[in-house]
Protein backbone atom coordinates (compact mmCIF):
# COMPACT_ATOMS: atom_id res chain seq x y z
CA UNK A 1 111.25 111.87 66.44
CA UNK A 2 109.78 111.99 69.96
CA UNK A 3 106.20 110.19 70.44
CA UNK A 4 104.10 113.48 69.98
CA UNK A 5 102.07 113.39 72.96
CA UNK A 6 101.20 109.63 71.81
CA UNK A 7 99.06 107.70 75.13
CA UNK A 8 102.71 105.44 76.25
CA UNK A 9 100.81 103.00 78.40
CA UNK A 10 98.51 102.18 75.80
CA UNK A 11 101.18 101.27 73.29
CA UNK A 12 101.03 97.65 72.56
CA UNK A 13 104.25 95.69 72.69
CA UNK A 14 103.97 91.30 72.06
CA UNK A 15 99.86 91.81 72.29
CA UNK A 16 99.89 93.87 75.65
CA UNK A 17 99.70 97.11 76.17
CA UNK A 18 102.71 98.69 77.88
CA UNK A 19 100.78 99.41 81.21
CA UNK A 20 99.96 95.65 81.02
CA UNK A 21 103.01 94.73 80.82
CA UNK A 22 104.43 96.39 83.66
CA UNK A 23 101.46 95.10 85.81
CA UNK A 24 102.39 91.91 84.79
CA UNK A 25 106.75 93.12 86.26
CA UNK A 26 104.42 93.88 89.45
CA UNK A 27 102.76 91.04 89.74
CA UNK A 28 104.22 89.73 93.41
CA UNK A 29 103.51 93.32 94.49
CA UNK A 30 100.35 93.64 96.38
CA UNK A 31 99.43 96.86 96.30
CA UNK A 32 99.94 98.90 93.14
CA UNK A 33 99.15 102.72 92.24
CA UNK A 34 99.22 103.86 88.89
CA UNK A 35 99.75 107.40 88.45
CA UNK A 36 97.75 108.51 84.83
CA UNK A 37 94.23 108.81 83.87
CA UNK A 38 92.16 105.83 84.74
CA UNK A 39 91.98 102.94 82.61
CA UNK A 40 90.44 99.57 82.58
CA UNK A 41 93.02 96.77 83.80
CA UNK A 42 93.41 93.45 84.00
CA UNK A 43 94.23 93.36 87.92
CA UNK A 44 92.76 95.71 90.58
CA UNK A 45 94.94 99.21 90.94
CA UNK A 46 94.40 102.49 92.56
CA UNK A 47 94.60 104.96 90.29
CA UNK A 48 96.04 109.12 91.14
CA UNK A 49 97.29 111.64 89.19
CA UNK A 50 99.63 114.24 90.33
CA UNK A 51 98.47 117.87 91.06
CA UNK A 52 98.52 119.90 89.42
CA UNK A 53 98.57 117.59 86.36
CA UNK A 54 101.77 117.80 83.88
CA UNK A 55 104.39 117.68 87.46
CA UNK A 56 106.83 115.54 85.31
CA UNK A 57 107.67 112.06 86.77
CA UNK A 58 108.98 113.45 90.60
CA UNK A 59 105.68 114.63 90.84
CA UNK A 60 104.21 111.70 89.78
CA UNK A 61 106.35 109.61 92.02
CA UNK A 62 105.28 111.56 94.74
CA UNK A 63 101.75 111.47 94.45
CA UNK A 64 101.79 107.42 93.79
CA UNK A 65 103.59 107.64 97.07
CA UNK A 66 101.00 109.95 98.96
CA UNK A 67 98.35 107.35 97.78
CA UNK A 68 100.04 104.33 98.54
CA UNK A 69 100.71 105.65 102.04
CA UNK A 70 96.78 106.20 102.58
CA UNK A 71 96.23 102.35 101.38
CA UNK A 72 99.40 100.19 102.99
CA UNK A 73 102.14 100.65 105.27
CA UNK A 74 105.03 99.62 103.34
CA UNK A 75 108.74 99.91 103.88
CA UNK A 76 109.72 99.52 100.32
CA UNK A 77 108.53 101.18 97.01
CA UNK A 78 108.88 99.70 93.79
CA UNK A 79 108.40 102.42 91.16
CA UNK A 80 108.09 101.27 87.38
CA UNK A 81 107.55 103.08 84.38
CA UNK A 82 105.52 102.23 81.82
CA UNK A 83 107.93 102.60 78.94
CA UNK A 84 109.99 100.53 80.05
CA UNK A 85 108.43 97.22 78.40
CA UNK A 86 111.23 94.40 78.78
CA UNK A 87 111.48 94.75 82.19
CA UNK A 88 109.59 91.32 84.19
CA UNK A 89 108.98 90.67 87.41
CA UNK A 90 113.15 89.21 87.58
CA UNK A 91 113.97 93.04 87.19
CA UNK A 92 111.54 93.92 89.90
CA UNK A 93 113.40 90.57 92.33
CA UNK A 94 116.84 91.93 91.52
CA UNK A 95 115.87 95.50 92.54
CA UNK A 96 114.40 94.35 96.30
CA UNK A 97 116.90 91.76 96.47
CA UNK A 98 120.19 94.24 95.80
CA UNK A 99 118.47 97.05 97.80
CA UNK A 100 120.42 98.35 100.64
CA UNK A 101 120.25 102.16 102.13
CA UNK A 102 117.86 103.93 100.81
CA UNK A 103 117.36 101.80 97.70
CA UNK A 104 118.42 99.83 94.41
CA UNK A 105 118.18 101.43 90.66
CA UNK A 106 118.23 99.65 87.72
CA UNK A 107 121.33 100.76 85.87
CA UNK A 108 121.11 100.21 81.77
CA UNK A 109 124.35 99.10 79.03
CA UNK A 110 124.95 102.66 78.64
CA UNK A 111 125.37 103.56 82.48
CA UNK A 112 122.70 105.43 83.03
CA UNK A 113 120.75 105.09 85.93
CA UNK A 114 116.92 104.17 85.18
CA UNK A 115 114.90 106.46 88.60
CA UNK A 116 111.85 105.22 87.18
CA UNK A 117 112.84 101.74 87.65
CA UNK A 118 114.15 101.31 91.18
CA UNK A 119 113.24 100.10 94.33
CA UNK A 120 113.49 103.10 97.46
CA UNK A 121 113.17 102.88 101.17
CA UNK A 122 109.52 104.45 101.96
CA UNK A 123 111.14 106.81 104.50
CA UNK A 124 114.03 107.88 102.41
CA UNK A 125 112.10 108.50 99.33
CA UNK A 126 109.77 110.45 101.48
CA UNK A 127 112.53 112.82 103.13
CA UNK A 128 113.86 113.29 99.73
CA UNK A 129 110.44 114.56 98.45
CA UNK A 130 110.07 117.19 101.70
CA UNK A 131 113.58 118.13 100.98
CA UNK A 132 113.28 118.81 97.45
CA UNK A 133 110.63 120.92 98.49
CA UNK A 134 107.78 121.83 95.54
CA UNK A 135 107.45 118.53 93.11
CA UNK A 136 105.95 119.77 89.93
CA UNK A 137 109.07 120.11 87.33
CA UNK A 138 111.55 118.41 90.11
CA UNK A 139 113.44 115.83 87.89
CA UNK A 140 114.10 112.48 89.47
CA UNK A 141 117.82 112.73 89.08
CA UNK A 142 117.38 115.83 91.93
CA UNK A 143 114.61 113.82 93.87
CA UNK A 144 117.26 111.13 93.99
CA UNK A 145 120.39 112.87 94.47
CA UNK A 146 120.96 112.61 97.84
CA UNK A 147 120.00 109.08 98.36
CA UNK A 148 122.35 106.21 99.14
CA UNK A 149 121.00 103.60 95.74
CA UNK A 150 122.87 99.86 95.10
CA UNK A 151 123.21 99.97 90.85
CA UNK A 152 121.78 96.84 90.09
CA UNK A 153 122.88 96.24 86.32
CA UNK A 154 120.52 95.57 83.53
CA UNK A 155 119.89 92.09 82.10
CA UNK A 156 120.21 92.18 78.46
CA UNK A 157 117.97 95.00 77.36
CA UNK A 158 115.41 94.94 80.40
CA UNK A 159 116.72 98.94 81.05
CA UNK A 160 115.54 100.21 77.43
CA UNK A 161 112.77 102.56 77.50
CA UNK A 162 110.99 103.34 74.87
CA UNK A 163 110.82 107.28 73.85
CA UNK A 164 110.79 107.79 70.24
CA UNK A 165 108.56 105.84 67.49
CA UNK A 166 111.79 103.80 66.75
CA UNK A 167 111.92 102.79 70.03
CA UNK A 168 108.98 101.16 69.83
CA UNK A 169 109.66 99.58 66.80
CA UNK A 170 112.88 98.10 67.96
CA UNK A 171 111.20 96.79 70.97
CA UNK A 172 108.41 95.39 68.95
CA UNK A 173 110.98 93.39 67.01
CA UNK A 174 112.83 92.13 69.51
CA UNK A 175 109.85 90.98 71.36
CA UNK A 176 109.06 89.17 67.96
CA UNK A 177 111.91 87.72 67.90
CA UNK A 178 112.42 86.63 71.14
CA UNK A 179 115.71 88.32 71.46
CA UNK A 180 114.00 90.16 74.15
CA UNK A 181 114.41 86.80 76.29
CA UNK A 182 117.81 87.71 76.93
CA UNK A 183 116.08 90.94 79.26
CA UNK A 184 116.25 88.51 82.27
CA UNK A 185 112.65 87.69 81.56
CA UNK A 186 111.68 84.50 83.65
CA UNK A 187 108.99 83.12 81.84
CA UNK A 188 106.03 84.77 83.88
CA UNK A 189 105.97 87.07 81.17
CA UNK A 190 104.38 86.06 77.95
CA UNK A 191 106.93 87.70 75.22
């Protein structure tokens, strides 16, 4: 059973909530834009949504992007989402470190490449989007298709995201149990 319109980033997961968590994966990232309603948080963020509301997660992308363009002047994007809890700020090293081309993703046990955990060259990710032409209902798989992307393999279970109400539970265990130390996690991260 899917989540049923549940709030994802205000799931809790090891006594944060899941947006917490992936601020903390960001934390040696200066700048960071969260795209979803605003919320409080425990470090400064800009906050966007994409328009018209609903996009799907290109759209999002792309609107985080258009933001973070107003604010910085950065080469590299690091784009996280939030149900993704076991990934730390390791994941987010690995991804900048094994970038090359256009980018790095995060690839999970299963093979499947995680969009929504990568890190893209600004200017690549931004051709993409003008290519791909109108955002709302692009999936990332087409955003990202004709980008050049390193597959940077997942630690342990750091690529898991969590999309059903089992998910969480089995995330919520492992976390528990600290079997969720073998995601690469490297300490900064309370688990």
């Amino acid at each position: 059973m899917r989540l049923g319109g549940a709030d994802k980033a205000s799931l809790e997961v090891g006594g944060a909530t899941l947006l917490e968590r992936t601020l903390d994966a960001l934390a040696g990232v200066a700048e960071v834009v969260v795209v979803g309603p605003e919320v409080p948080t425990s470090r400064p963020v800009s906050f966007t949504r994409e328009d018209p509301v609903g996009g799907g997660p290109a759209a999002g992308l792309l609107a985080g992007l258009r933001l973070l363009r107003r604010l910085a002047a950065p080469a590299w994007v690091v784009v996280l989402a939030v149900d993704m809890p076991l990934v730390s700020a390791d994941t987010v090293r690995r991804l900048l470190t094994g970038s090359a081309g256009d980018g790095a993703v995060l690839v999970d046990d299963t093979g499947r490449a995680q969009y929504l955990c990568a890190a893209y060259a600004v200017e690549a990710l931004e051709r993409a989007g003008l290519s791909a032409g109108d955002s709302h209902g692009l999936s990332m798989r087409r955003l990202t298709s004709g980008l050049d992307l390193v597959a940077v393999p997942a630690v342990g279970r750091e690529g898991q995201d969590v999309d059903t109400w089992e998910d969480v539970v089995a995330v919520r265990e492992a976390v528990e149990s600290g079997s969720a130390r073998e995601s690469g996690s490297d300490g900064e991260r309370p688990l």
